[in-house]
Protein backbone atom coordinates (compact mmCIF):
# COMPACT_ATOMS: atom_id res chain seq x y z
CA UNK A 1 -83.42 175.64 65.03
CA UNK A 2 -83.52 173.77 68.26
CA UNK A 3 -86.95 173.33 69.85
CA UNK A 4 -87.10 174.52 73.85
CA UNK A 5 -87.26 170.95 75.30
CA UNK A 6 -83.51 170.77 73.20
CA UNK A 7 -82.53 174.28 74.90
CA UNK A 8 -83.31 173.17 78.24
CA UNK A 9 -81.95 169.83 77.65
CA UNK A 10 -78.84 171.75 76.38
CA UNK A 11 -78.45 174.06 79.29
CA UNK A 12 -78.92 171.25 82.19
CA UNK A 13 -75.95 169.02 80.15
CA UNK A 14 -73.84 172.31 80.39
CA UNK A 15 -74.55 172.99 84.48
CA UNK A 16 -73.69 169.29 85.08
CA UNK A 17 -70.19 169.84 83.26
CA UNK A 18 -69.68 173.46 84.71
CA UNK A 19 -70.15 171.75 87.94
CA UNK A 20 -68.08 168.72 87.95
CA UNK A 21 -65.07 170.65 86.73
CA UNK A 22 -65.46 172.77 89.84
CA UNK A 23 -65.77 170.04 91.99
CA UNK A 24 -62.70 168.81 90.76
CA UNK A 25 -60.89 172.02 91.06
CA UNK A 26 -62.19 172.58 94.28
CA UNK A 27 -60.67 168.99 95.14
CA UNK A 28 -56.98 169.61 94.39
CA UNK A 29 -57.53 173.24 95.25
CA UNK A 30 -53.82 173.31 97.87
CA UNK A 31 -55.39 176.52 100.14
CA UNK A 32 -59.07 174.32 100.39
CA UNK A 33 -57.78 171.65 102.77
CA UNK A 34 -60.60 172.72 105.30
CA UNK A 35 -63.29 171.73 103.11
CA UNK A 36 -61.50 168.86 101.14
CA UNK A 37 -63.16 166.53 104.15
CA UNK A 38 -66.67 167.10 102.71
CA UNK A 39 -65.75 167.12 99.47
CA UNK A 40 -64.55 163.49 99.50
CA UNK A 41 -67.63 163.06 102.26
CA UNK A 42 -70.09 164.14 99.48
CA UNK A 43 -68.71 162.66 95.82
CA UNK A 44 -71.85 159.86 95.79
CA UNK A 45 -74.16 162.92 96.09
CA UNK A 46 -72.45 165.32 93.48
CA UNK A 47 -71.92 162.27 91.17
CA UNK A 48 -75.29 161.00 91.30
CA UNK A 49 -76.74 164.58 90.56
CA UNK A 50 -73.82 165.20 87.96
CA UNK A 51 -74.46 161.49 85.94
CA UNK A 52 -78.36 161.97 86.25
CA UNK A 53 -78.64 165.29 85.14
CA UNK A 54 -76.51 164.92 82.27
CA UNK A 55 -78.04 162.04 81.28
CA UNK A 56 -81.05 163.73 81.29
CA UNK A 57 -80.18 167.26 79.38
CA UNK A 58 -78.26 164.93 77.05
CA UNK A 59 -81.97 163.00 76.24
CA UNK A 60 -83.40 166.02 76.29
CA UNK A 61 -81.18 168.01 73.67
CA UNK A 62 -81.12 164.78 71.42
CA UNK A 63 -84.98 164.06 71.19
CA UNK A 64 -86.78 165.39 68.00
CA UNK A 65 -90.06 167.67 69.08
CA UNK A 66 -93.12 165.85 69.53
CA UNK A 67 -95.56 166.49 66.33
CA UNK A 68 -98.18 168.70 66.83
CA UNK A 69 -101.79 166.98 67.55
CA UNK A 70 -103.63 168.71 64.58
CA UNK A 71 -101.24 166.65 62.64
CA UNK A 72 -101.34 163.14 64.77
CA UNK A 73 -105.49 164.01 64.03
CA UNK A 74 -105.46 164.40 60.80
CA UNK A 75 -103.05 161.73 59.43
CA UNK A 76 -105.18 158.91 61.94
CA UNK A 77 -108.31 160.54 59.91
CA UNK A 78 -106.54 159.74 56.50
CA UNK A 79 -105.84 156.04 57.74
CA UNK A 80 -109.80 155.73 58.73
């Protein structure tokens, strides 16, 4: 079972890859050559969006829940 912060994380790594392969398509797409200007104008934006937010979902999805603070209390009680 995944906790929400993995979901999300999840989710944001599968936009970023949904998006770059349409990018790409849209790229080589022969009947877009009207727009294939700003999509070569753009590629710093799109990539830095596209490496930062898959960086990010990736963390996200891979990063255990935090524990809950009832049990951070108690176990820095048993230490006392």
């Amino acid at each position: 079972m995944t906790s929400k912060d993995q979901a999300i994380g999840g989710l944001i790594c599968t936009v970023c890859v949904a998006t770059a392969i349409a990018y790409i398509a849209a790229l080589f797409w022969p009947t877009l050559e009207a727009i294939r200007l700003w999509l070569v104008a753009i590629p710093v934006l799109i990539a830095f969006i596209a490496i930062l937010g898959a960086w990010i979902g990736w963390t996200m999805a891979r990063t255990l829940p935090p524990k809950p603070i009832e049990q951070i209390q108690t176990e820095e009680q048993q230490r006392d």
